[in-house]
C-alpha atoms as a PDB file:
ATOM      1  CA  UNK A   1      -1.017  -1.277 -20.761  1.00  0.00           C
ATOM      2  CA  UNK A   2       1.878  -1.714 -18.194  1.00  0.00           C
ATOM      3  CA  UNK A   3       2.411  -5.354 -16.902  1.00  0.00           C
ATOM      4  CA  UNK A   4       4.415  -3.677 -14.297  1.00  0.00           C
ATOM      5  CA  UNK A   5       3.482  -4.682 -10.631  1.00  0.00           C
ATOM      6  CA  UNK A   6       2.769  -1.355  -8.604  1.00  0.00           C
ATOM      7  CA  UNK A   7       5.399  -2.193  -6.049  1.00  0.00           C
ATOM      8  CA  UNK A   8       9.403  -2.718  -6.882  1.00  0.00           C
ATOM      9  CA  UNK A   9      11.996  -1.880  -5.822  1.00  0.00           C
ATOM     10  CA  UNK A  10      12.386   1.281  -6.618  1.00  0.00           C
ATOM     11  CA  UNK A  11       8.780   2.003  -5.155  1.00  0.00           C
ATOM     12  CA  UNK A  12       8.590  -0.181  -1.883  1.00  0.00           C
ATOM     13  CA  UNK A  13       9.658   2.945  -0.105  1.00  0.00           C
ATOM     14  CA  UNK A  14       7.350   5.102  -1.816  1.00  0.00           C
ATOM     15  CA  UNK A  15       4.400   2.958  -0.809  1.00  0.00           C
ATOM     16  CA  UNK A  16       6.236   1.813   3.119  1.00  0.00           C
ATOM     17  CA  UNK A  17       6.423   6.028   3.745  1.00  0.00           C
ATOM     18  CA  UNK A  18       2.844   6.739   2.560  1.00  0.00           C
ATOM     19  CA  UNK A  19       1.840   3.616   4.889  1.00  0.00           C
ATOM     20  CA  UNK A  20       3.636   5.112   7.940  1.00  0.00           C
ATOM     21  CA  UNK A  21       2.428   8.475   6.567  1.00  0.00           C
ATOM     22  CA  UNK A  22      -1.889   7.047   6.631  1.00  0.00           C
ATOM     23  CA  UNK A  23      -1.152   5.478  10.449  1.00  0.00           C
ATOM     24  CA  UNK A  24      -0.060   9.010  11.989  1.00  0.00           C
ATOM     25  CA  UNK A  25      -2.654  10.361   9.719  1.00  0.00           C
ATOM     26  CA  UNK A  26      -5.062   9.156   7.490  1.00  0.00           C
ATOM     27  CA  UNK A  27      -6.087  12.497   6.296  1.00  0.00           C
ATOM     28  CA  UNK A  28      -2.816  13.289   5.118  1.00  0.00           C
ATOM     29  CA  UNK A  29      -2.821  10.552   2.350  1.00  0.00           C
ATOM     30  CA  UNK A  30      -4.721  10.645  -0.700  1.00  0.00           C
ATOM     31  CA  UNK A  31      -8.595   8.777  -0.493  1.00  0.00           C
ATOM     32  CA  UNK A  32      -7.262   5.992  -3.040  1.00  0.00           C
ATOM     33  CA  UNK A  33      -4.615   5.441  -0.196  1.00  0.00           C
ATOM     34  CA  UNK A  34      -7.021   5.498   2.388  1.00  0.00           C
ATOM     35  CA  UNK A  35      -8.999   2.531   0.466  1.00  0.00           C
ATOM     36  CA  UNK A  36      -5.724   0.295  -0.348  1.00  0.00           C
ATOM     37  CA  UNK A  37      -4.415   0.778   3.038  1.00  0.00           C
ATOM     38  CA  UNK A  38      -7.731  -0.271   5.347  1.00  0.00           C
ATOM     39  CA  UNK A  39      -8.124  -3.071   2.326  1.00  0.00           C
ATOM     40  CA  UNK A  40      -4.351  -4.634   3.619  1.00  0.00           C
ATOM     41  CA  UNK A  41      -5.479  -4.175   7.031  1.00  0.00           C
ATOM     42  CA  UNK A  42      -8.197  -6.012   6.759  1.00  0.00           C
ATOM     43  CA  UNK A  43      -6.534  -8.615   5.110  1.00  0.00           C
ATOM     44  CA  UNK A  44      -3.015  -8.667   7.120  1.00  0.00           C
ATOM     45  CA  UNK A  45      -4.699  -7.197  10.043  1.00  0.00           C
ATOM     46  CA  UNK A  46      -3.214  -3.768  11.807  1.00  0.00           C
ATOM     47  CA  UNK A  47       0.439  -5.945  12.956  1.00  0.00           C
ATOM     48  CA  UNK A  48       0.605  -7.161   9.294  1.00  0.00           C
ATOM     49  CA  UNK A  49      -0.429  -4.929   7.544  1.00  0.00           C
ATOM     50  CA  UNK A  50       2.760  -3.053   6.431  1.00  0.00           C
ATOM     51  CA  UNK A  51       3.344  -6.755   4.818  1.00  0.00           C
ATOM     52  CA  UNK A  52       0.205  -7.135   3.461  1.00  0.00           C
ATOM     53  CA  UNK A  53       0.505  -3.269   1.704  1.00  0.00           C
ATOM     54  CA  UNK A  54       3.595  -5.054  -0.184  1.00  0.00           C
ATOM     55  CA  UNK A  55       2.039  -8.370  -0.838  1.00  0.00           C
ATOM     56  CA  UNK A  56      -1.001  -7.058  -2.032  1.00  0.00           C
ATOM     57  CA  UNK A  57       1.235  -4.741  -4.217  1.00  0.00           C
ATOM     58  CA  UNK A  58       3.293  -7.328  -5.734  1.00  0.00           C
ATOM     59  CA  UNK A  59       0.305  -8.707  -7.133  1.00  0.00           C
ATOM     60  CA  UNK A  60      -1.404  -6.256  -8.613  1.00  0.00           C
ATOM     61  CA  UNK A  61      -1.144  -4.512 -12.313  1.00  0.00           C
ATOM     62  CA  UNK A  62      -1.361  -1.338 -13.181  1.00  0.00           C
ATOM     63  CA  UNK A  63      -3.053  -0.364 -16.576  1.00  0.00           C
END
């Protein structure tokens, strides 16, 4: 089990492009993406949401 967060700094860009990628087109992003991304916009709301993508990152695990 990785105690790796799922954003860093060598993925921040990864996760900023598929962002940009989901708000031109949401089809053109996986379905997992889909989920995380209209989860942060709920939470951050559609102006804060790119923040919210890398906050809620930062604090989540992957196993």
């Amino acid at each position: 089990m990785s105690t790796e967060a799922i954003t860093s700094v060598f993925n921040d860009g990864y996760v900023v492009e598929a962002y940009d990628t989901y708000r031109r087109d949401p089809s053109a992003v996986d379905e997992s993406w889909r989920q995380f991304f209209r989860f942060a916009e709920q939470l951050g709301g559609a102006a804060g949401a790119a923040g919210a993508v890398l906050a809620i990152g930062s604090d989540t695990n992957i196993s």
